[in-house]
PDB file of N, CA and C in Angstrom:
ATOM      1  N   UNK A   1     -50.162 -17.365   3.283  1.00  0.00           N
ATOM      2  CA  UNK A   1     -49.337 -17.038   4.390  1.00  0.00           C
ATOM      3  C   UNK A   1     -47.950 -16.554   3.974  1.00  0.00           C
ATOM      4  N   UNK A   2     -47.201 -17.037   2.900  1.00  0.00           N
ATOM      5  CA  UNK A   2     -45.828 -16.976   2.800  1.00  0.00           C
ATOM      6  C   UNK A   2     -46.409 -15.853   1.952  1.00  0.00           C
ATOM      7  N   UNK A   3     -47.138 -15.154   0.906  1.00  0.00           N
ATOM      8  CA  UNK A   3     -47.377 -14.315  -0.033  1.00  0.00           C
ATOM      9  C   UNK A   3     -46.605 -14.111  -0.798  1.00  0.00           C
ATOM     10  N   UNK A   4     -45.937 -15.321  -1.288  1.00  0.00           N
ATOM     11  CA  UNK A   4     -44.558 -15.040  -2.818  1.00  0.00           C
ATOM     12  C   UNK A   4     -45.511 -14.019  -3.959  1.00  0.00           C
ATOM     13  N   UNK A   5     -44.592 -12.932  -4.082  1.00  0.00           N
ATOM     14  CA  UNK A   5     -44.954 -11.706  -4.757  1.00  0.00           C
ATOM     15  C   UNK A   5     -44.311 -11.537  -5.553  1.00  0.00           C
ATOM     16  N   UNK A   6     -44.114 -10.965  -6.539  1.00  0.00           N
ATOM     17  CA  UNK A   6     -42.807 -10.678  -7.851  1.00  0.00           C
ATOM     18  C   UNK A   6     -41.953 -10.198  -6.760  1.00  0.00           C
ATOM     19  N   UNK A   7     -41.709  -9.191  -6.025  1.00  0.00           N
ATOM     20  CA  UNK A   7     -40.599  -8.592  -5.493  1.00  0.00           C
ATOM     21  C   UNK A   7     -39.968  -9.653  -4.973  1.00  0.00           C
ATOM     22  N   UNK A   8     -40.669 -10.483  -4.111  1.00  0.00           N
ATOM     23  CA  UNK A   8     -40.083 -11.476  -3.365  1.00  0.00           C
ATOM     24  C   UNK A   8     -38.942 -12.346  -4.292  1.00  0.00           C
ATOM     25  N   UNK A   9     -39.936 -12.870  -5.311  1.00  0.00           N
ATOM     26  CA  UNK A   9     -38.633 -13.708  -6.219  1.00  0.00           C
ATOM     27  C   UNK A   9     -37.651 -12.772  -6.654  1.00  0.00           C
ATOM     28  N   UNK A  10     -37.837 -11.269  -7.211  1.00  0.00           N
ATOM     29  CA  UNK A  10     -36.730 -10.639  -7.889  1.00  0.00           C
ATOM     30  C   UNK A  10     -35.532 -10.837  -6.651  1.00  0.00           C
ATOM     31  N   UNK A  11     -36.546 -10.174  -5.379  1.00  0.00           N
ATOM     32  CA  UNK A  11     -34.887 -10.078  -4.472  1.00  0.00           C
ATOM     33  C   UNK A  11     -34.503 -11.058  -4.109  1.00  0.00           C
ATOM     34  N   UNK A  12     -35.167 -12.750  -3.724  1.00  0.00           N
ATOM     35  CA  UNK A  12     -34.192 -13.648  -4.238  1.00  0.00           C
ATOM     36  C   UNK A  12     -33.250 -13.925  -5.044  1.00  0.00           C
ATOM     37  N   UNK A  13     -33.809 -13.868  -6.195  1.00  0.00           N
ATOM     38  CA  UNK A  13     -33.158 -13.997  -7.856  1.00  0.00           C
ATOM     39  C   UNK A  13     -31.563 -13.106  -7.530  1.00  0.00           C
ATOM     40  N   UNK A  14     -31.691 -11.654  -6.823  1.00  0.00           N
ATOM     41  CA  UNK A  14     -30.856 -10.822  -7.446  1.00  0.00           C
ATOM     42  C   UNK A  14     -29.899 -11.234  -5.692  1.00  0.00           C
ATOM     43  N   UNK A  15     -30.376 -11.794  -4.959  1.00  0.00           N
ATOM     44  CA  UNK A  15     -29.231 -11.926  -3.630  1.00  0.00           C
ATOM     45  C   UNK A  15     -28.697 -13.527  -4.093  1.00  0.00           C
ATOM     46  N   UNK A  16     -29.284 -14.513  -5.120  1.00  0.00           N
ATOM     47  CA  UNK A  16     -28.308 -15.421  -5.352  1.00  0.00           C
ATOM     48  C   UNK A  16     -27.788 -15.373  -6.165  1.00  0.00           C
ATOM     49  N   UNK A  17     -27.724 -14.231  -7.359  1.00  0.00           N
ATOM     50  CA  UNK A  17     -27.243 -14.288  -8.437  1.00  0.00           C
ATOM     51  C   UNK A  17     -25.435 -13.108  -7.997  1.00  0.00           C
ATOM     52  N   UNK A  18     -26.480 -11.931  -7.050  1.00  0.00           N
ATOM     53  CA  UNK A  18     -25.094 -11.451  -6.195  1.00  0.00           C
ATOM     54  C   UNK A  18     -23.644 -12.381  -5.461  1.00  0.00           C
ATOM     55  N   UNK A  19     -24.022 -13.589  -4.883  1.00  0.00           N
ATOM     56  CA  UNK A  19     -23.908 -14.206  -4.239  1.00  0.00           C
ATOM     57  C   UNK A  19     -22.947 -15.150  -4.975  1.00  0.00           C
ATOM     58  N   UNK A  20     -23.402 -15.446  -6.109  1.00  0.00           N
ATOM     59  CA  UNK A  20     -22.898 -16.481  -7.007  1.00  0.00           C
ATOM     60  C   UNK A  20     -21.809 -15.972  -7.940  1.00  0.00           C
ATOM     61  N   UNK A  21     -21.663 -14.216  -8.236  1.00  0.00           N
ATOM     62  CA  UNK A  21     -21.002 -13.481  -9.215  1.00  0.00           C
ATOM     63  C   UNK A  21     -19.890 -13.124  -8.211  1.00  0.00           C
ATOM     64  N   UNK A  22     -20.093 -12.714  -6.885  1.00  0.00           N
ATOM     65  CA  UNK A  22     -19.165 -12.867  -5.713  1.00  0.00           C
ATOM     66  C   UNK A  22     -18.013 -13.323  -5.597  1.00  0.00           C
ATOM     67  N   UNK A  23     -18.549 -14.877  -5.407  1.00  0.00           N
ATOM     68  CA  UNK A  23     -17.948 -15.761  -5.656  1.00  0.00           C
ATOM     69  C   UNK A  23     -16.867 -16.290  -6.774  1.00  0.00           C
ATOM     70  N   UNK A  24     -17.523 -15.920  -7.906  1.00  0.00           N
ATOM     71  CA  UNK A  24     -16.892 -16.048  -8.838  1.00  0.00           C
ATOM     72  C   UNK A  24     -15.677 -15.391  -9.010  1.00  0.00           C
ATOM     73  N   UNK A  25     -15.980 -14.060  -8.738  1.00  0.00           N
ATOM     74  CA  UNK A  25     -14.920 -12.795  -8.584  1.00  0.00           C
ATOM     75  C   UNK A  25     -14.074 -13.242  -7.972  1.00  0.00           C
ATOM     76  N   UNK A  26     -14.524 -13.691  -6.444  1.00  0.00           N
ATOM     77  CA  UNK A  26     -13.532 -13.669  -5.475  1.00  0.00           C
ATOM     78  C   UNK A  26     -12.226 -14.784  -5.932  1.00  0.00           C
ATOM     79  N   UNK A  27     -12.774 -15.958  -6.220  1.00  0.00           N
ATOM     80  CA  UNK A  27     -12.119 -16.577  -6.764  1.00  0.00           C
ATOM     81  C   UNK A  27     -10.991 -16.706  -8.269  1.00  0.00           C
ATOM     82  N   UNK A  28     -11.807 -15.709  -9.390  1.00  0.00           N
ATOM     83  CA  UNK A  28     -10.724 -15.149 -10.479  1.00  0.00           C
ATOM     84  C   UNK A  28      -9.383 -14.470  -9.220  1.00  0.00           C
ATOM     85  N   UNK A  29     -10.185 -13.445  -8.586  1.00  0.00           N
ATOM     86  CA  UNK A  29      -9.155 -12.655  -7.587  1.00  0.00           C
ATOM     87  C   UNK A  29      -7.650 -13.335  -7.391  1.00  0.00           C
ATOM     88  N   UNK A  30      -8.455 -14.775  -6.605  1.00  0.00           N
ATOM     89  CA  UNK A  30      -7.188 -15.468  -5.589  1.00  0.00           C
ATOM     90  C   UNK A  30      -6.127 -16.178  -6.914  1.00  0.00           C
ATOM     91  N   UNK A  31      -6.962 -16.589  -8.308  1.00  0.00           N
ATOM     92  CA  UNK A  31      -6.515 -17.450  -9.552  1.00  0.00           C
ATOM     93  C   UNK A  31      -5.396 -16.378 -10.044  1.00  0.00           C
ATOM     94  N   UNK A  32      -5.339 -14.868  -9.828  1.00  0.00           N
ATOM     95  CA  UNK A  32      -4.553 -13.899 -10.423  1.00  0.00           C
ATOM     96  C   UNK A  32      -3.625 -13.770  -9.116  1.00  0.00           C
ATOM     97  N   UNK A  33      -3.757 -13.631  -8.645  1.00  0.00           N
ATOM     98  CA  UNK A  33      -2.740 -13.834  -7.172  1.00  0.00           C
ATOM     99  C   UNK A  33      -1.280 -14.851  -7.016  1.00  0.00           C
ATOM    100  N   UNK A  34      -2.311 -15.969  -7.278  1.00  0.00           N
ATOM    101  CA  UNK A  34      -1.682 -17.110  -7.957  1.00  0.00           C
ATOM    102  C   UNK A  34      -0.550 -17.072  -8.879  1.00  0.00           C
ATOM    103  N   UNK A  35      -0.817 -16.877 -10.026  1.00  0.00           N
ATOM    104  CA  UNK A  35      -0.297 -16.658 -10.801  1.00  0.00           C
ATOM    105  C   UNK A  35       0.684 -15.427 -10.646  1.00  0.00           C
ATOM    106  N   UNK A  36       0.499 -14.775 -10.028  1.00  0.00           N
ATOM    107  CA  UNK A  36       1.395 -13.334  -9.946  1.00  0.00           C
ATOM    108  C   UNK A  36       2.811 -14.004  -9.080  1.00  0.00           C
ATOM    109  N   UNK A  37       2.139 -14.395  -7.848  1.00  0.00           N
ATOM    110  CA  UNK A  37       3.230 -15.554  -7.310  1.00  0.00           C
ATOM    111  C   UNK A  37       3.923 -16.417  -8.176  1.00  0.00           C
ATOM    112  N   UNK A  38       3.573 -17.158  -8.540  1.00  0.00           N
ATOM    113  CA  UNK A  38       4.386 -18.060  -8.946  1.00  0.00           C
ATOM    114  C   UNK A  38       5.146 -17.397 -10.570  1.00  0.00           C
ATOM    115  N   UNK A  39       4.750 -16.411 -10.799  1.00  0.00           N
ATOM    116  CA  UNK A  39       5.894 -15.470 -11.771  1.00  0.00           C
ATOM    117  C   UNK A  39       6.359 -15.102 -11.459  1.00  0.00           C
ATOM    118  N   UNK A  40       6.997 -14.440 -10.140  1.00  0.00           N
ATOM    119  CA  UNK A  40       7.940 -13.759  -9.273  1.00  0.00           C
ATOM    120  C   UNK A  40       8.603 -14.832  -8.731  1.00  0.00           C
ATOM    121  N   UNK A  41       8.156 -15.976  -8.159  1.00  0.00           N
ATOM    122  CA  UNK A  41       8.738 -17.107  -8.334  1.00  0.00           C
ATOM    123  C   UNK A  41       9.408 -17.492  -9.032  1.00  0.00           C
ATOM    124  N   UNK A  42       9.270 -17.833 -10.422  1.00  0.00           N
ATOM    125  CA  UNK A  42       9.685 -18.204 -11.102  1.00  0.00           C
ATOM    126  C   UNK A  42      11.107 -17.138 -11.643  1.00  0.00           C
ATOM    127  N   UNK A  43      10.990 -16.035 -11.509  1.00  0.00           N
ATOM    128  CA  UNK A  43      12.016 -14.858 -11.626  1.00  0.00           C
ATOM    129  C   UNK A  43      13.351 -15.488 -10.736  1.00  0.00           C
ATOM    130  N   UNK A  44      13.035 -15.788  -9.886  1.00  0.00           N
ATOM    131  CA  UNK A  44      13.378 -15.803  -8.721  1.00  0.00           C
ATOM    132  C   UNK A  44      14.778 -17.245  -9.022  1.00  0.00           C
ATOM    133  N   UNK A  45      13.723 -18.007  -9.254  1.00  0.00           N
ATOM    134  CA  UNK A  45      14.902 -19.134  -9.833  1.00  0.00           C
ATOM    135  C   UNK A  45      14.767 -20.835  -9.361  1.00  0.00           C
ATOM    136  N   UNK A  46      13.931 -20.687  -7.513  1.00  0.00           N
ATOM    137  CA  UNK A  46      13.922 -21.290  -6.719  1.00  0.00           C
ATOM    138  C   UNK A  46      12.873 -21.532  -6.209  1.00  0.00           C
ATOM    139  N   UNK A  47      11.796 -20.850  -6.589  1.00  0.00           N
ATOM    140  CA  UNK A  47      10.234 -21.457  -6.478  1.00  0.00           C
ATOM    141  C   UNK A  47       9.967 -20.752  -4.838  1.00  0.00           C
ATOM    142  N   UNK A  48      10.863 -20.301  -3.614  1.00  0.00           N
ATOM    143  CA  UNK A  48      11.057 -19.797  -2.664  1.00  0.00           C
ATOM    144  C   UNK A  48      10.513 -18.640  -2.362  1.00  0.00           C
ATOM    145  N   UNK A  49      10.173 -17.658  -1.377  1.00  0.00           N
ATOM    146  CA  UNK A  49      10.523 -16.411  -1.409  1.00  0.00           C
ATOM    147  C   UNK A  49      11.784 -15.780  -0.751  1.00  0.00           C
ATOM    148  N   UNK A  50      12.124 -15.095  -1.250  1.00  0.00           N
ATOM    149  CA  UNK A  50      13.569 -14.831  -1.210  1.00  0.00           C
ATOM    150  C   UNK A  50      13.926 -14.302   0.836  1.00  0.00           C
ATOM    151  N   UNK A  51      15.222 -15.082   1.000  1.00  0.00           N
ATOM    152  CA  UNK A  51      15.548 -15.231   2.557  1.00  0.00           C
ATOM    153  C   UNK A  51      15.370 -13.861   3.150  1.00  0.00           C
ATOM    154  N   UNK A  52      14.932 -14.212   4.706  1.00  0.00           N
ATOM    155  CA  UNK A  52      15.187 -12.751   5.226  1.00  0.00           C
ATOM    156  C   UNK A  52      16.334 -12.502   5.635  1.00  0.00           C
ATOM    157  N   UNK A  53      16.629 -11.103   6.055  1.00  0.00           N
ATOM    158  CA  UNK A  53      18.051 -10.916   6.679  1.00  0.00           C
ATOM    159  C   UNK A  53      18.465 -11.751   7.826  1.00  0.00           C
ATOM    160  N   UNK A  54      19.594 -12.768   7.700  1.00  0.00           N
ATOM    161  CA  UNK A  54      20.247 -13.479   8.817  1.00  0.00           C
ATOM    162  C   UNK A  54      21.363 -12.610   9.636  1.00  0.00           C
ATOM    163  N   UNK A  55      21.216 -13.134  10.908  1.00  0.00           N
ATOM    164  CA  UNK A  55      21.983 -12.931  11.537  1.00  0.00           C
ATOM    165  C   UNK A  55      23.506 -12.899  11.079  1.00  0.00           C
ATOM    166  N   UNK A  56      24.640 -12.167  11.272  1.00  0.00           N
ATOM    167  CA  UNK A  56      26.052 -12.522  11.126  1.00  0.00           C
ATOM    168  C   UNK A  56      27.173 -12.085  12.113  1.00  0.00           C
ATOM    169  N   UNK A  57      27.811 -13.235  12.144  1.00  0.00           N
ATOM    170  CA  UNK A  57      28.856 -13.198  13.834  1.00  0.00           C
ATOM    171  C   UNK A  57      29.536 -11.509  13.417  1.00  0.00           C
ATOM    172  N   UNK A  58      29.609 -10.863  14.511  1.00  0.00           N
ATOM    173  CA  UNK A  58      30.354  -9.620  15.040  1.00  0.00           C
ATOM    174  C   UNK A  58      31.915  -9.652  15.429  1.00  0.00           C
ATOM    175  N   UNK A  59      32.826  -8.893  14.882  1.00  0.00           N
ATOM    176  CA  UNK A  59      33.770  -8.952  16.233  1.00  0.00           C
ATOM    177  C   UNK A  59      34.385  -6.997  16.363  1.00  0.00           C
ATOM    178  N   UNK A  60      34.992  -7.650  17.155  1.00  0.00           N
ATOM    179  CA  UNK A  60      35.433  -6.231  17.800  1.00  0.00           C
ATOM    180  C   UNK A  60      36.560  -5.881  17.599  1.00  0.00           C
ATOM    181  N   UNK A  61      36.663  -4.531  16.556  1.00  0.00           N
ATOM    182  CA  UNK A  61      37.985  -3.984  16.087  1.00  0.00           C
ATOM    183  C   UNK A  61      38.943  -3.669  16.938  1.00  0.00           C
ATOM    184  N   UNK A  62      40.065  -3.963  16.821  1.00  0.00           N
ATOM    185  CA  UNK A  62      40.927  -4.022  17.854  1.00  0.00           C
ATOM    186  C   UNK A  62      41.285  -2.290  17.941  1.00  0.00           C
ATOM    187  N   UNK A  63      41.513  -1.730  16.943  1.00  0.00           N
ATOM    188  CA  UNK A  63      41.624  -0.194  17.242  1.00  0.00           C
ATOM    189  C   UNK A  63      40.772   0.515  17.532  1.00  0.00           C
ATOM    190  N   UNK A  64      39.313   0.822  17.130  1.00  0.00           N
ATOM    191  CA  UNK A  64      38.214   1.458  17.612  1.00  0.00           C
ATOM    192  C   UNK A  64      37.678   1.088  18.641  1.00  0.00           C
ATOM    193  N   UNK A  65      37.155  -0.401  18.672  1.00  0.00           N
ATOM    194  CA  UNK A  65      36.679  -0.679  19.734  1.00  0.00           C
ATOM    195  C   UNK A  65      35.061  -1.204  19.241  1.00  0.00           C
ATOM    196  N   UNK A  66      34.413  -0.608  17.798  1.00  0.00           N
ATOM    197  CA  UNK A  66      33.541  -0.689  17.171  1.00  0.00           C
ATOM    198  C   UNK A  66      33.397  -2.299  16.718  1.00  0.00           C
ATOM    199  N   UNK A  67      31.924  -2.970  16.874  1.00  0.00           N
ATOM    200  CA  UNK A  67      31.622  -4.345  16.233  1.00  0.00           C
ATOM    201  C   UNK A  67      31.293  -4.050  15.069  1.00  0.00           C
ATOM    202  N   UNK A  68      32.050  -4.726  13.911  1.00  0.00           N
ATOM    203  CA  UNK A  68      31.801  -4.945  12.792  1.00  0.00           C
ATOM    204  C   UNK A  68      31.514  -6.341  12.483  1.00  0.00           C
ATOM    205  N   UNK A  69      31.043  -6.428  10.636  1.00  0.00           N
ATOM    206  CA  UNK A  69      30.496  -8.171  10.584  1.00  0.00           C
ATOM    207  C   UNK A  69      32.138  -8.701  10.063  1.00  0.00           C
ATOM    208  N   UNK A  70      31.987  -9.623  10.494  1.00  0.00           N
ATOM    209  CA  UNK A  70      33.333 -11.157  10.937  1.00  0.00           C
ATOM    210  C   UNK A  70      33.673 -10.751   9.160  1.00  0.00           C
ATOM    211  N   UNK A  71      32.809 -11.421   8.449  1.00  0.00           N
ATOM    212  CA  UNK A  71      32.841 -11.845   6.749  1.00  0.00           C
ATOM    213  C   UNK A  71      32.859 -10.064   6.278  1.00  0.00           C
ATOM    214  N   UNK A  72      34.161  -9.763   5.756  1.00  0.00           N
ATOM    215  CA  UNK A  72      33.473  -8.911   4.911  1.00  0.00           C
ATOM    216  C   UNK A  72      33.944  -7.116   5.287  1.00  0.00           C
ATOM    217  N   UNK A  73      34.667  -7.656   6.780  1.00  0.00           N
ATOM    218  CA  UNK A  73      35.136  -6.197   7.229  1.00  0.00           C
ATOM    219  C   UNK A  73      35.717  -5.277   6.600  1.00  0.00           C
ATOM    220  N   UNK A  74      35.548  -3.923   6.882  1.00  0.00           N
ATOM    221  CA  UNK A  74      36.312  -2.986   6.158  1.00  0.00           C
ATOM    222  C   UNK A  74      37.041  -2.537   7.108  1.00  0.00           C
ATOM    223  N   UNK A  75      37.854  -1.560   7.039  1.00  0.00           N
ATOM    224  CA  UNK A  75      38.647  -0.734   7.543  1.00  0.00           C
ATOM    225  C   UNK A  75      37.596   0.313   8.663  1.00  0.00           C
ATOM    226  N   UNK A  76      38.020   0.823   9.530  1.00  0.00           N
ATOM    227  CA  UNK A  76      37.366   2.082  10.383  1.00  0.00           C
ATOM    228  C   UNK A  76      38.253   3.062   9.803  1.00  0.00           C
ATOM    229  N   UNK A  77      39.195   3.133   9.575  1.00  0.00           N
ATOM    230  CA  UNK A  77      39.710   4.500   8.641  1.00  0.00           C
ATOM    231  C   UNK A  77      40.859   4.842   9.744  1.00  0.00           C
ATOM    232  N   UNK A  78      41.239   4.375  10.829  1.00  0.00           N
ATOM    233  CA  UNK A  78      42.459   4.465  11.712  1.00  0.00           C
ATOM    234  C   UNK A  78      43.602   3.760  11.412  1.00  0.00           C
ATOM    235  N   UNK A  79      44.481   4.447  11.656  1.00  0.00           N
ATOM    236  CA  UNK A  79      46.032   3.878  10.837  1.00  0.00           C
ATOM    237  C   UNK A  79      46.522   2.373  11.347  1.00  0.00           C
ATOM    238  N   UNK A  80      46.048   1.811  12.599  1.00  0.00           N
ATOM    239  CA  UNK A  80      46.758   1.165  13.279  1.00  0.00           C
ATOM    240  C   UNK A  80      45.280   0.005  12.983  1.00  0.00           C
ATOM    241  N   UNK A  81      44.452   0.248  11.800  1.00  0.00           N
ATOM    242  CA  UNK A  81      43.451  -1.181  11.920  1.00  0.00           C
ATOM    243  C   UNK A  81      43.691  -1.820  10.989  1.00  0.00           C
ATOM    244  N   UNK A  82      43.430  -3.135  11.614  1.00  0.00           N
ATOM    245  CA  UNK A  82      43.836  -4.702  10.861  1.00  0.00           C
ATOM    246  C   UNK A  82      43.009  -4.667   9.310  1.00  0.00           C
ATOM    247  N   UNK A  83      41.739  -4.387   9.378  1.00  0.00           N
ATOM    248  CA  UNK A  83      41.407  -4.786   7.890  1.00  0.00           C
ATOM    249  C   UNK A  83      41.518  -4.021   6.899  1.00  0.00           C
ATOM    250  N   UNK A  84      41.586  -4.512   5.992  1.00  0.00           N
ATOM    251  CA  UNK A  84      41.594  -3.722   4.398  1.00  0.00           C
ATOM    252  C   UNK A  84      40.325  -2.475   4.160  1.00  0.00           C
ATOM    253  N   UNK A  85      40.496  -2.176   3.553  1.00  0.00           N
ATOM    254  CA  UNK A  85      39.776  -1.160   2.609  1.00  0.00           C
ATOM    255  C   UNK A  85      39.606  -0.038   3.313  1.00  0.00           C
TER     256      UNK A  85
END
């Protein structure tokens, strides 16, 4: 009834041996991944991935009228503005 034939076992043989080399792969895959991380990590200093851009308070140039960031302002290039550069 079941008629196990050579073909039958080969294409067993060759869908668990697919199956099993797969696997294997897939897993070296994620082991190099790994490792790629945690060397860029390690670059890094802090084991982290590095912060995203935060928010930073605004204010409003008293001569232009333009929001610039609080920390760090430059000049708008008008004679009569408060910050440097």
């Amino acid at each position: 009834m079941l008629g196990l034939s050579i073909g039958k076992i080969l294409l067993t043989a060759a869908v668990i041996a697919a199956v099993f080399y797969g696997w294997k792969w897939l897993s070296r895959v994620q082991q190099l991944g790994a490792a790629t991380r945690k060397k860029v990590n390690k670059k890094t200093g802090n084991g982290a991935p590095p912060p995203a851009n935060e928010a930073v308070d605004m204010v409003q140039c008293p001569a232009c009228g333009d929001f610039i960031a609080a920390h760090g302002a430059r000049s708008c290039g008008r004679d009569d503005c408060p910050y440097p550069g």
